[in-house]
PDB file of N, CA and C in Angstrom:
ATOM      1  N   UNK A   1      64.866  90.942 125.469  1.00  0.00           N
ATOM      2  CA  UNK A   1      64.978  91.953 124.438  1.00  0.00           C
ATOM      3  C   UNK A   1      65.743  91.353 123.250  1.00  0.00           C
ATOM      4  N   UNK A   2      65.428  91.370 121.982  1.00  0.00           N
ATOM      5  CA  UNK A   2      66.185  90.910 120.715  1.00  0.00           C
ATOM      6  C   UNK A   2      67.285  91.219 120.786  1.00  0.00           C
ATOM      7  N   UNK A   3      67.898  91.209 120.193  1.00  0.00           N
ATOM      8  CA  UNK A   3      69.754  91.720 119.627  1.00  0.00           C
ATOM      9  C   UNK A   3      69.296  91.656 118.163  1.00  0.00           C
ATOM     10  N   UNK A   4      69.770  92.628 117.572  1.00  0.00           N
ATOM     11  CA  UNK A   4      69.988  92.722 115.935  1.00  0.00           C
ATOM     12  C   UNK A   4      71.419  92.405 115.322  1.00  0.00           C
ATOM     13  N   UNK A   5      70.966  91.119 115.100  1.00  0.00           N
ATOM     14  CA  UNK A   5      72.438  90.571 114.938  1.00  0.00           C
ATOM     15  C   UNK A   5      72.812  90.731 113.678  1.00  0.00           C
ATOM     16  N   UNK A   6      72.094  91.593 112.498  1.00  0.00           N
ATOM     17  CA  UNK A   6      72.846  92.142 111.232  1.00  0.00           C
ATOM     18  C   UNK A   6      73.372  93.530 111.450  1.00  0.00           C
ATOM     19  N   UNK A   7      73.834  94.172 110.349  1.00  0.00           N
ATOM     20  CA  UNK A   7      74.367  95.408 110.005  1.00  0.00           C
ATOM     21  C   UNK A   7      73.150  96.033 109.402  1.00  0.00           C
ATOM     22  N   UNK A   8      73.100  97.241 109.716  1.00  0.00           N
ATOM     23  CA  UNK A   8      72.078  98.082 108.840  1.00  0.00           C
ATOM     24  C   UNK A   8      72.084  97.974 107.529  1.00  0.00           C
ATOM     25  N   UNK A   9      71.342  97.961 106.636  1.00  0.00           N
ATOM     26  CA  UNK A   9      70.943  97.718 105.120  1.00  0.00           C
ATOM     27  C   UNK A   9      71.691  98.781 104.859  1.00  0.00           C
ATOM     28  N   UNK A  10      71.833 100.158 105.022  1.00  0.00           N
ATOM     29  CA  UNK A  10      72.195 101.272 104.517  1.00  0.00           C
ATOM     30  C   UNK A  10      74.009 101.339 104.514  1.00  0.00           C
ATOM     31  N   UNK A  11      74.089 100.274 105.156  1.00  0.00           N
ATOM     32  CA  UNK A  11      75.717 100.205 105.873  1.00  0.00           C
ATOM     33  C   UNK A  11      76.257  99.306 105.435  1.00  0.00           C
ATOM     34  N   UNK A  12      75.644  98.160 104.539  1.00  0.00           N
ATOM     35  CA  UNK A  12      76.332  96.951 104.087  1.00  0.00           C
ATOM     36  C   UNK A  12      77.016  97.388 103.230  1.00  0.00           C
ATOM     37  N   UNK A  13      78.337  97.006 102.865  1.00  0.00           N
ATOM     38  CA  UNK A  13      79.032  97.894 101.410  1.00  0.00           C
ATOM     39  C   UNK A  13      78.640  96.903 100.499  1.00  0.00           C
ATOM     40  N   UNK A  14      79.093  98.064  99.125  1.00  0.00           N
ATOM     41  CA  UNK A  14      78.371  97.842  97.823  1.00  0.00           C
ATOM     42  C   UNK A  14      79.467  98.146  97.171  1.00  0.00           C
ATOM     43  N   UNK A  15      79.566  97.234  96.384  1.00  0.00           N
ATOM     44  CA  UNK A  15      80.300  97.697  95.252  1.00  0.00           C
ATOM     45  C   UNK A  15      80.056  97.488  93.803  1.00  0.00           C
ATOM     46  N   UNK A  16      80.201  98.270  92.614  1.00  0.00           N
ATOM     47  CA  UNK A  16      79.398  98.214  91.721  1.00  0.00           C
ATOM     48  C   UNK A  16      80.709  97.507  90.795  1.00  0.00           C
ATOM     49  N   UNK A  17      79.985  97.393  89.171  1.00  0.00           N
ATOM     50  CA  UNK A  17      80.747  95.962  88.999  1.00  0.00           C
ATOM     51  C   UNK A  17      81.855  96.794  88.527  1.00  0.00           C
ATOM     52  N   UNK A  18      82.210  98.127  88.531  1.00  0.00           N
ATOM     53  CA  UNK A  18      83.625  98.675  87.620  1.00  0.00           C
ATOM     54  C   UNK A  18      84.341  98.690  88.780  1.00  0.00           C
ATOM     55  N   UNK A  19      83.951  98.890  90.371  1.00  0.00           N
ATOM     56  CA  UNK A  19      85.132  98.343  90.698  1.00  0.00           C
ATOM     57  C   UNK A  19      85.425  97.433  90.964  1.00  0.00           C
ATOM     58  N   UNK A  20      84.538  96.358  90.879  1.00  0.00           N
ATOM     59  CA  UNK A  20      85.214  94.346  91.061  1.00  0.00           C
ATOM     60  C   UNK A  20      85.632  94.370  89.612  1.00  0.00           C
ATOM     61  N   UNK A  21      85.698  94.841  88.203  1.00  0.00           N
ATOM     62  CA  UNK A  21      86.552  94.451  87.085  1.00  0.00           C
ATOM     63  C   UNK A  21      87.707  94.912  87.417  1.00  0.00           C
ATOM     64  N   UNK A  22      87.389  96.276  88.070  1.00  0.00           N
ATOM     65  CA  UNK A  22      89.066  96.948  88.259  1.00  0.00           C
ATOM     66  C   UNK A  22      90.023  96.444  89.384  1.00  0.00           C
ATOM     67  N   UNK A  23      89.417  96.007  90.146  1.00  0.00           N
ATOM     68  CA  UNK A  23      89.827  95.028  91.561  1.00  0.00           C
ATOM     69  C   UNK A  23      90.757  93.600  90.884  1.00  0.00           C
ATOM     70  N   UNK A  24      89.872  93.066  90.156  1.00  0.00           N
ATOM     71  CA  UNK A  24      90.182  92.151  88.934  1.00  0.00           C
ATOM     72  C   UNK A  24      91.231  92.154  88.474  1.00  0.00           C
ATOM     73  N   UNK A  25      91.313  93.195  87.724  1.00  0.00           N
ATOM     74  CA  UNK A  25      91.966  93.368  86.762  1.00  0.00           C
ATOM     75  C   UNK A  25      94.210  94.217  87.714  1.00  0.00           C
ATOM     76  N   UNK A  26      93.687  95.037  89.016  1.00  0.00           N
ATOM     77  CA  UNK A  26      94.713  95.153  89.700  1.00  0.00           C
ATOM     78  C   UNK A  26      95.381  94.083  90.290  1.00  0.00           C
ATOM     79  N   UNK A  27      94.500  92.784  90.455  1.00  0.00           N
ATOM     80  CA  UNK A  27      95.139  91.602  91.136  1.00  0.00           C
ATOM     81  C   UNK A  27      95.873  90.680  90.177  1.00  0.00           C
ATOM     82  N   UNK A  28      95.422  91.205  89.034  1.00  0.00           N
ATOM     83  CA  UNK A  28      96.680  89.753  88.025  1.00  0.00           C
ATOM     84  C   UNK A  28      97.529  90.664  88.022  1.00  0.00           C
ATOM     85  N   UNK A  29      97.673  91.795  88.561  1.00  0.00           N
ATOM     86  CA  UNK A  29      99.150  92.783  88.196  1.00  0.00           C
ATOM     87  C   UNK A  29     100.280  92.126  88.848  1.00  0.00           C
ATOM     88  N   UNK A  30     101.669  91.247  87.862  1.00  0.00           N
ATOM     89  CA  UNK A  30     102.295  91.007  88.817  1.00  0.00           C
ATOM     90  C   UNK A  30     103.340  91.928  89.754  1.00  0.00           C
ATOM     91  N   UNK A  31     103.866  91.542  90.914  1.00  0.00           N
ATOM     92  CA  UNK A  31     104.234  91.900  91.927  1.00  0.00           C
ATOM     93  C   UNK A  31     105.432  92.949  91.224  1.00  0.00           C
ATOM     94  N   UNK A  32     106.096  92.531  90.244  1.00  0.00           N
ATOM     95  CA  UNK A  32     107.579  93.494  89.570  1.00  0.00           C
ATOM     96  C   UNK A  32     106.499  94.602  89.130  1.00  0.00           C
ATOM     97  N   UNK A  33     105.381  94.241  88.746  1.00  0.00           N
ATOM     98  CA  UNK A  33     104.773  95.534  87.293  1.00  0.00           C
ATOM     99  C   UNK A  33     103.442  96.553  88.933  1.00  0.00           C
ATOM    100  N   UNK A  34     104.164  96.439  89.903  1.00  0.00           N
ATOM    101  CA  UNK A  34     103.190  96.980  91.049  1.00  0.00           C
ATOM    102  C   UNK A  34     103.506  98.148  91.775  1.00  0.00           C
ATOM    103  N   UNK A  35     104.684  98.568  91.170  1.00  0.00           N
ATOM    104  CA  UNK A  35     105.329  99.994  90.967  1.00  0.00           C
ATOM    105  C   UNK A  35     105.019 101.097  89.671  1.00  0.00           C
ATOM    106  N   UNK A  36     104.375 100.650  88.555  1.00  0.00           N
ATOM    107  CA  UNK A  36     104.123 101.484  87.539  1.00  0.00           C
ATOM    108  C   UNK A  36     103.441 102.189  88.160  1.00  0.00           C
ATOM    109  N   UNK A  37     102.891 103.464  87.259  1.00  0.00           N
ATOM    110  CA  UNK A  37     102.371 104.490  87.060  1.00  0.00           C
ATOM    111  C   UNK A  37     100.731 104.217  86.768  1.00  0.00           C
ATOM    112  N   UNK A  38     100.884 103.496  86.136  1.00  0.00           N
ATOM    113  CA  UNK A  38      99.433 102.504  85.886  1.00  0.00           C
ATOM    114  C   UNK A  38      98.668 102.727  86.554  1.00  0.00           C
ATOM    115  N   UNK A  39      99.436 101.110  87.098  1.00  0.00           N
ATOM    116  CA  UNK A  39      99.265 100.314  88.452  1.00  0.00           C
ATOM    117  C   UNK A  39      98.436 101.518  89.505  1.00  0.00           C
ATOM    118  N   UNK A  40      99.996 102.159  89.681  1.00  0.00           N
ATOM    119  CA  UNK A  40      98.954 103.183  91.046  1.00  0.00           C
ATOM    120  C   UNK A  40      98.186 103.971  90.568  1.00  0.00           C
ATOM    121  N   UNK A  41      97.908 104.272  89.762  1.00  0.00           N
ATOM    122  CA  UNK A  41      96.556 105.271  89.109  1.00  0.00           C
ATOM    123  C   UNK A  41      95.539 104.495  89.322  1.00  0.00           C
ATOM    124  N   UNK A  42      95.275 102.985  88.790  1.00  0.00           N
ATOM    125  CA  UNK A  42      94.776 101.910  89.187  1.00  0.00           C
ATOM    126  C   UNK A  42      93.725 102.080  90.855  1.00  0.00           C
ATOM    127  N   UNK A  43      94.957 101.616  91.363  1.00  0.00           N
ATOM    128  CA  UNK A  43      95.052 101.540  92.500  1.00  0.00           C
ATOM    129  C   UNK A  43      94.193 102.775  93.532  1.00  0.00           C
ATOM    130  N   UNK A  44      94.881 103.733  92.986  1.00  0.00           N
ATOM    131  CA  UNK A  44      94.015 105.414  93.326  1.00  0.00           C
ATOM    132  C   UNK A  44      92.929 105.360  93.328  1.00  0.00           C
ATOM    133  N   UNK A  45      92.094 104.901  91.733  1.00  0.00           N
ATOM    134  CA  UNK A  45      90.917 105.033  91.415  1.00  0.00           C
ATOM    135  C   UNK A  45      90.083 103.562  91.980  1.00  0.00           C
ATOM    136  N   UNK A  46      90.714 103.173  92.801  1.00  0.00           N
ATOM    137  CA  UNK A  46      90.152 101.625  93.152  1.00  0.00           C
ATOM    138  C   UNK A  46      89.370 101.920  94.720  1.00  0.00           C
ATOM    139  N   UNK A  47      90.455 102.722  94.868  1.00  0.00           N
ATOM    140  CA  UNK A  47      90.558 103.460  96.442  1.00  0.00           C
ATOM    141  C   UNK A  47      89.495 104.312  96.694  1.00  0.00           C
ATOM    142  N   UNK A  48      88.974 105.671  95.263  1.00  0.00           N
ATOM    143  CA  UNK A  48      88.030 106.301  95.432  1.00  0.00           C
ATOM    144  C   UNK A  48      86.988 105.567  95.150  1.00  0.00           C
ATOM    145  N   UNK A  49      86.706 104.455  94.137  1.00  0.00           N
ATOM    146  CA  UNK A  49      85.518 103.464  94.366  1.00  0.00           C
ATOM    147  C   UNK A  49      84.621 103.200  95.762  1.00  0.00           C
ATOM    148  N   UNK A  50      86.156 102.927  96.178  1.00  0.00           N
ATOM    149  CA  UNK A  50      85.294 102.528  97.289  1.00  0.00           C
ATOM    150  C   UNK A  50      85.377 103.111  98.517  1.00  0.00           C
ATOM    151  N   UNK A  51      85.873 104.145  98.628  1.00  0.00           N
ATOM    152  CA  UNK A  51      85.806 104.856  99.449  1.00  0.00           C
ATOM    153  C   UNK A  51      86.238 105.171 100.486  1.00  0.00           C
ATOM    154  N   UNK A  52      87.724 105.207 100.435  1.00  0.00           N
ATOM    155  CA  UNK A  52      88.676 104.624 100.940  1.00  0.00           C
ATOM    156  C   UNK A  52      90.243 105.066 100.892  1.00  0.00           C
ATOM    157  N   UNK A  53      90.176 106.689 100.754  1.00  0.00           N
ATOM    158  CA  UNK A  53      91.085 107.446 100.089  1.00  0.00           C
ATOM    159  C   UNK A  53      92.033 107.984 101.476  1.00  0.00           C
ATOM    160  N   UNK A  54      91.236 107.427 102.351  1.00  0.00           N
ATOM    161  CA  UNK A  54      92.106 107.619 103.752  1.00  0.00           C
ATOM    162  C   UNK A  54      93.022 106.482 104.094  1.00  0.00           C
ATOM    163  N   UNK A  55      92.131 105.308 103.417  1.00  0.00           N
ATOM    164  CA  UNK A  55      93.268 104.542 104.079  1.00  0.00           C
ATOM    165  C   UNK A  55      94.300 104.570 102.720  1.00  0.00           C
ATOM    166  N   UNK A  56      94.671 104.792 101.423  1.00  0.00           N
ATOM    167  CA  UNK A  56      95.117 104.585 100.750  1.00  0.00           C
ATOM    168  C   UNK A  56      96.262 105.570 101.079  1.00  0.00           C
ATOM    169  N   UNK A  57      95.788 106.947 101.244  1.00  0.00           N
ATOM    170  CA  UNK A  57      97.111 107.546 101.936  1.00  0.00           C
ATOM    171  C   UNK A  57      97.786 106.921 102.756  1.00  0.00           C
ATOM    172  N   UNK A  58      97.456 106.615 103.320  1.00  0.00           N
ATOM    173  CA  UNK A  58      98.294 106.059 104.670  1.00  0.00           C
ATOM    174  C   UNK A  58      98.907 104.574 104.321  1.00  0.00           C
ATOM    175  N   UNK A  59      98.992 104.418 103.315  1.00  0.00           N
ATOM    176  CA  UNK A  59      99.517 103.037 102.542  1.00  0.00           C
ATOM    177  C   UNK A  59      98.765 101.728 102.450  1.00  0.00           C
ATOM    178  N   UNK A  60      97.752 101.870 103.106  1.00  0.00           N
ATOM    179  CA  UNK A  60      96.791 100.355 103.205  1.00  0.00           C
ATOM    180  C   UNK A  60      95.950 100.581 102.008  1.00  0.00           C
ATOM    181  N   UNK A  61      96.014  99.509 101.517  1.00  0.00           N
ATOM    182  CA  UNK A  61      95.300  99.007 100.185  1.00  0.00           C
ATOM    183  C   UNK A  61      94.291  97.554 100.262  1.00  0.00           C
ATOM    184  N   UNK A  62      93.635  97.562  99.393  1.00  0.00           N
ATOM    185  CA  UNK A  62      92.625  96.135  99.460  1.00  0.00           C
ATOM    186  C   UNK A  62      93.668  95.335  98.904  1.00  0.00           C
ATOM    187  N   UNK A  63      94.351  95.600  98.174  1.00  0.00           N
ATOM    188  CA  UNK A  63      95.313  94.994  96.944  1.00  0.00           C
ATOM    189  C   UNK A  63      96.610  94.572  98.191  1.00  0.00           C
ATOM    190  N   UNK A  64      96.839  94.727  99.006  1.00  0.00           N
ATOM    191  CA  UNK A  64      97.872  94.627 100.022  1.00  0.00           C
ATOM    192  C   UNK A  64      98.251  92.654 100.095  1.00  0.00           C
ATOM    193  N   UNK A  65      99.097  92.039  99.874  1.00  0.00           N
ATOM    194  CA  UNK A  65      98.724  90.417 100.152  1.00  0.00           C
ATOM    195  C   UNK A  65      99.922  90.016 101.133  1.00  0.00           C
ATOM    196  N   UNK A  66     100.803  91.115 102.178  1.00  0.00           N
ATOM    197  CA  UNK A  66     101.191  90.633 103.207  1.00  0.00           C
ATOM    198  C   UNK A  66     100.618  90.611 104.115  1.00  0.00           C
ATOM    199  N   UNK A  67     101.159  90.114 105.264  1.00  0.00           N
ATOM    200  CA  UNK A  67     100.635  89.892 106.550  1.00  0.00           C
ATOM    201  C   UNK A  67     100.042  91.550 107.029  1.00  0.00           C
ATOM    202  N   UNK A  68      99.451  91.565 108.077  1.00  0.00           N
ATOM    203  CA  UNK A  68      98.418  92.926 108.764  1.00  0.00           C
ATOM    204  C   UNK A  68      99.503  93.876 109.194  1.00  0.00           C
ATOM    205  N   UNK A  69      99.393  94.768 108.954  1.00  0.00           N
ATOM    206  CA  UNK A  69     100.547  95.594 109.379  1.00  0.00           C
ATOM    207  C   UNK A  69     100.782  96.429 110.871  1.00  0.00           C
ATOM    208  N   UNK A  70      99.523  95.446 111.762  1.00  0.00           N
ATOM    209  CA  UNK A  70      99.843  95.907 112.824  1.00  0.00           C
ATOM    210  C   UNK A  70      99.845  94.651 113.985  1.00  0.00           C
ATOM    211  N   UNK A  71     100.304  95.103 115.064  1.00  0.00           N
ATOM    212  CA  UNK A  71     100.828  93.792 116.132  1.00  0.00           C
ATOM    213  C   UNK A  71      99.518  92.588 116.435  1.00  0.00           C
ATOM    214  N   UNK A  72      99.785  91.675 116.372  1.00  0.00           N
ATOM    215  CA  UNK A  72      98.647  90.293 117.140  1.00  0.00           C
ATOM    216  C   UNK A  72      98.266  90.989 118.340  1.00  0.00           C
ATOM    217  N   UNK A  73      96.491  91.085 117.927  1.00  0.00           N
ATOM    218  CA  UNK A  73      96.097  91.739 119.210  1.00  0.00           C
ATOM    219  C   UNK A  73      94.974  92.898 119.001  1.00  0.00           C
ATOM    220  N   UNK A  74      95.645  93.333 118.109  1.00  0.00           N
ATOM    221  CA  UNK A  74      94.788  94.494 118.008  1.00  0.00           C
ATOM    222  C   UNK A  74      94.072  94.661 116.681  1.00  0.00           C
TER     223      UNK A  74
END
């Protein structure tokens, strides 16, 4: 029997190009200027791009550049 070793077409994410400028444009933000008001408005609207307003509550961001915030393992 085959295995379908891709992801469904309908399921691959997409992203359109305002949010890779805005993705862009949140990553030269430096690390002091990543507390503005901006910034997280930014950030907000980066989140509803893509669809992703659950994890943004909960503090996980694409924009995140420490280590995983949960234990080796899981």
């Amino acid at each position: 029997m085959p295995a379908k070793l891709r992801e469904a077409k309908e399921r691959r994410p997409r992203f359109n190009a305002e949010a890779l400028e805005l993705f862009r444009g949140l990553e030269a933000v430096p690390a002091r200027r990543r507390h503005t008001p901006k910034f997280k408005d930014g950030a907000h609207q980066l989140a509803r791009l893509l669809e992703q307003t659950d994890e943004y509550w909960t503090g996980n961001s694409v924009l995140d550049r420490g280590r995983p915030c949960h234990p080796a393992g899981y």
